[in-house]
N, C-alpha and C. Protein backbone atom coordinates (compact mmCIF):
# COMPACT_ATOMS: atom_id res chain seq x y z
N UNK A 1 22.98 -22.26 -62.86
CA UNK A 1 22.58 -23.48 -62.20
C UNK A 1 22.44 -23.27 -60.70
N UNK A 2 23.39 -22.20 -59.74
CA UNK A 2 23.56 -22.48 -58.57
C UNK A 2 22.25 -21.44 -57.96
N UNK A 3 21.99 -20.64 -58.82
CA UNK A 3 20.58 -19.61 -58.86
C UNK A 3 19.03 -20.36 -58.67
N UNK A 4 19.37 -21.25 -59.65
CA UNK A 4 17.79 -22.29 -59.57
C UNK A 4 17.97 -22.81 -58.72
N UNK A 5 18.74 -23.47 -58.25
CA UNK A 5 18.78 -24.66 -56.77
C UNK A 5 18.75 -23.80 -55.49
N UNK A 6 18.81 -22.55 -55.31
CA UNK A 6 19.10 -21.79 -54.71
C UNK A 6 17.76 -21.16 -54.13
N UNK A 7 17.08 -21.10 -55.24
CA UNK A 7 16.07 -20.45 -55.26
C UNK A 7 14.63 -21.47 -54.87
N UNK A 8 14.78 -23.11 -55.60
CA UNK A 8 13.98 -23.93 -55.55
C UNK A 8 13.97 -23.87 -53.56
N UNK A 9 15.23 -23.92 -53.13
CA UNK A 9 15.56 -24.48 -51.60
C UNK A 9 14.86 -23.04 -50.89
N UNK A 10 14.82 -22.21 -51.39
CA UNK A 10 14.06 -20.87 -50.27
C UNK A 10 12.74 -20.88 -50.95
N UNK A 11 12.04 -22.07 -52.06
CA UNK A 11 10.67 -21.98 -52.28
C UNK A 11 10.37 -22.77 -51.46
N UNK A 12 10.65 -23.41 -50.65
CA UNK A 12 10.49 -25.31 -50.21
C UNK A 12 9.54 -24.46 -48.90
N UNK A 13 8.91 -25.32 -48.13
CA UNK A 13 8.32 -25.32 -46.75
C UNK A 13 8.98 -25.25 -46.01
N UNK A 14 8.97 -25.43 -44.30
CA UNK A 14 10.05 -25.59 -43.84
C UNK A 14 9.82 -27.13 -43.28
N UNK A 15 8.91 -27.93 -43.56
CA UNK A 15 8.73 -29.74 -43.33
C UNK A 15 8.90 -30.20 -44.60
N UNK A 16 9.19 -29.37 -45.48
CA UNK A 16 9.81 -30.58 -46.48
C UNK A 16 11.13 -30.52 -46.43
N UNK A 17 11.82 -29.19 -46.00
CA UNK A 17 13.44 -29.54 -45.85
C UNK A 17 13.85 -30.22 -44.47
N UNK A 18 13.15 -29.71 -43.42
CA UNK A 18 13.48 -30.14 -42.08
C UNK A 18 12.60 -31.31 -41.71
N UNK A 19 13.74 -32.23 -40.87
CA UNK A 19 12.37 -32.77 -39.96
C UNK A 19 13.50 -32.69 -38.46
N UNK A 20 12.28 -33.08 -37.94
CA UNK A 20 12.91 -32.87 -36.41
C UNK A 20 11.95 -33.72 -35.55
N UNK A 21 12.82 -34.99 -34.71
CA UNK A 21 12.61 -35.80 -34.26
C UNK A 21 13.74 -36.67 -33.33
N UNK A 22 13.01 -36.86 -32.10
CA UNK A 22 13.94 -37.45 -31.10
C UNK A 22 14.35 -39.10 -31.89
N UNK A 23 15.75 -39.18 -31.23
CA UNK A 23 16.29 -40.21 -31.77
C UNK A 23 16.54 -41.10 -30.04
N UNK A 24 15.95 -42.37 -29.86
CA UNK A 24 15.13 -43.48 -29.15
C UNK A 24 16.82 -43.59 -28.53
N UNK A 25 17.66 -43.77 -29.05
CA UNK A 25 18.76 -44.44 -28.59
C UNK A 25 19.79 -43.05 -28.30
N UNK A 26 19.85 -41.99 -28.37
CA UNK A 26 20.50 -40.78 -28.39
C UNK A 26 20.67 -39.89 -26.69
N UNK A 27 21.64 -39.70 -26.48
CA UNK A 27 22.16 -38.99 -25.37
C UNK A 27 23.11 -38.05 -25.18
N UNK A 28 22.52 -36.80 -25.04
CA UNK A 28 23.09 -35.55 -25.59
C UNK A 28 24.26 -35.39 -24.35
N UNK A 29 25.50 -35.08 -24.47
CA UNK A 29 26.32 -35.52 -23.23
C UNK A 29 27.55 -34.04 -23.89
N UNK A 30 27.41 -32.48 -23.53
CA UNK A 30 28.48 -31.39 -24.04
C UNK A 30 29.51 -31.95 -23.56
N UNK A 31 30.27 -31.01 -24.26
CA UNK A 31 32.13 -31.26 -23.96
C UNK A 31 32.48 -30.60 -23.32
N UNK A 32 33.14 -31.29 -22.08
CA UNK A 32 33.27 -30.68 -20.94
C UNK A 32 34.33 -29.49 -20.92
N UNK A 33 34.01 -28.44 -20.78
CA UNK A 33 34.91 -27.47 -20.93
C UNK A 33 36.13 -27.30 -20.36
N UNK A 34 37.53 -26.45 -20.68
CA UNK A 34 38.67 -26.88 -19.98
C UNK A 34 38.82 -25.34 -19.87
N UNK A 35 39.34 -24.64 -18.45
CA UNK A 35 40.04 -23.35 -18.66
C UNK A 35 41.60 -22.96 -18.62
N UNK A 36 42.06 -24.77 -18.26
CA UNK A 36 43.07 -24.76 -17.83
C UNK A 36 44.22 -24.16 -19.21
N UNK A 37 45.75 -23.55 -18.61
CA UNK A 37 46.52 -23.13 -20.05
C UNK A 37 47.82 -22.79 -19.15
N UNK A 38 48.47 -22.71 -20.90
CA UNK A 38 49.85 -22.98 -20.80
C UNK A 38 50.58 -21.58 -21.36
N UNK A 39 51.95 -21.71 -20.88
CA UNK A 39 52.22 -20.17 -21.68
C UNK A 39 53.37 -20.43 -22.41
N UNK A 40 53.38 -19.72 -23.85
CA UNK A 40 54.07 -20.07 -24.86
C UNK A 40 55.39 -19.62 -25.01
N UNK A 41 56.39 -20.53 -25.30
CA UNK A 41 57.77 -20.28 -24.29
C UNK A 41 58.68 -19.79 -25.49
N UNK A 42 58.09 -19.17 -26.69
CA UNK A 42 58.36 -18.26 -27.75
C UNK A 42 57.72 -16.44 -27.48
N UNK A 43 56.59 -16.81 -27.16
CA UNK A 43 55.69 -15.18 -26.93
C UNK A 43 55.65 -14.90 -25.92
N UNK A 44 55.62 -15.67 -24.95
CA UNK A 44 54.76 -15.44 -23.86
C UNK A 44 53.63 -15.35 -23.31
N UNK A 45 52.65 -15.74 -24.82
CA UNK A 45 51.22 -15.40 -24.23
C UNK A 45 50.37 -16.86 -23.59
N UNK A 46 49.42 -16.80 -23.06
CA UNK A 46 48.76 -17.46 -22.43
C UNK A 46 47.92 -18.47 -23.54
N UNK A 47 47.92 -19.30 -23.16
CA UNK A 47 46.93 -19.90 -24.48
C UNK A 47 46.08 -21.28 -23.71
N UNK A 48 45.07 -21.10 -23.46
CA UNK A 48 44.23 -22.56 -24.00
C UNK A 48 44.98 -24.30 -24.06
N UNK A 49 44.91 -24.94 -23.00
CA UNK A 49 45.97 -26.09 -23.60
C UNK A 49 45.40 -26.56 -24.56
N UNK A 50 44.39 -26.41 -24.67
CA UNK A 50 43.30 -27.56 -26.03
C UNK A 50 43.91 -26.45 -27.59
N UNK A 51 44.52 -25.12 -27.74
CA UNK A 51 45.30 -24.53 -28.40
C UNK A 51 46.49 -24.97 -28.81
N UNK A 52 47.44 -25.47 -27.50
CA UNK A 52 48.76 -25.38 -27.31
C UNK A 52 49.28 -26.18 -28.29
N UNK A 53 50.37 -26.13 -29.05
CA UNK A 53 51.21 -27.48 -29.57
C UNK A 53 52.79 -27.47 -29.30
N UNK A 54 52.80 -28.76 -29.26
CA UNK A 54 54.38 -28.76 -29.01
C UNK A 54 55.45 -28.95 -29.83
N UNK A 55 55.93 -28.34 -29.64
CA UNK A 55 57.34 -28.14 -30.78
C UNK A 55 58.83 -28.35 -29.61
N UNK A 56 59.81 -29.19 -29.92
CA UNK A 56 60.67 -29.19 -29.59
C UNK A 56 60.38 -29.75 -27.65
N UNK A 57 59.48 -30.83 -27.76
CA UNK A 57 58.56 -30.89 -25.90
C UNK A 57 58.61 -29.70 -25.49
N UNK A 58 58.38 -28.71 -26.30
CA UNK A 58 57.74 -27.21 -24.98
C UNK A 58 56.51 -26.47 -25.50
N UNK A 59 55.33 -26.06 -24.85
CA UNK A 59 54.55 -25.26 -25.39
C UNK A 59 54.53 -24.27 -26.07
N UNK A 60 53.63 -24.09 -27.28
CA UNK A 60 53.93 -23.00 -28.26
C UNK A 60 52.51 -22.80 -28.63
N UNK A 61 52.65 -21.11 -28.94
CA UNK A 61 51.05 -20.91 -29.21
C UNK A 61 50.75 -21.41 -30.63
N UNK A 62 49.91 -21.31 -31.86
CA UNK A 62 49.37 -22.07 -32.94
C UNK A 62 50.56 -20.95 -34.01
N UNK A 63 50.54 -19.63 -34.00
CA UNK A 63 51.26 -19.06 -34.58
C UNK A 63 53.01 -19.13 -34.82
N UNK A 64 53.37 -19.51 -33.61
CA UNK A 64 54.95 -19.44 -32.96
C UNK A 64 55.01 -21.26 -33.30
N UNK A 65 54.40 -22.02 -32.95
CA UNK A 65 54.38 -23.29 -33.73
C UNK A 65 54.89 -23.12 -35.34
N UNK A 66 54.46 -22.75 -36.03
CA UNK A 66 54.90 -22.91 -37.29
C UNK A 66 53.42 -23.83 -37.73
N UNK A 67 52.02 -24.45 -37.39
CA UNK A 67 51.50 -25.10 -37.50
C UNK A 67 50.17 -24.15 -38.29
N UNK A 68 50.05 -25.38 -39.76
CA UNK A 68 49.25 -24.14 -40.36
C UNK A 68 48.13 -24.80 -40.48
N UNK A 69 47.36 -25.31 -39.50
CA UNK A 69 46.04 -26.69 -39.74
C UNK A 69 45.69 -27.01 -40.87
């Protein structure tokens, strides 16, 4: 089954799968990047605050957290 659907989708055009068109009300606005970081008071290593989590109120890297997303 996953062979035929597979196969139908790489027979297709590329305007019958895609379309592409501005949207009237849309405002493309990136995420503002952060370099700022913290250092992990288990390892020592440097990490990313948008990384960091806290365990016990102190910074910890994602590994030394215990945090398994």
């Amino acid at each position: 089954m996953t062979d035929e659907v597979v196969n139908w989708m790489f027979a297709q055009p590329d305007d019958v799968l895609f379309i592409v068109e501005r949207k009237p009300d849309f405002t493309f606005q990136p995420v503002k990047g952060s370099f700022h970081k913290a250092k992990c008071v288990k390892c020592g290593e440097y990490v990313f605050e948008r990384y960091v989590r806290e365990k016990d109120g102190k910074p910890h890297c994602i590994p030394c957290s215990g945090y398994a997303g």
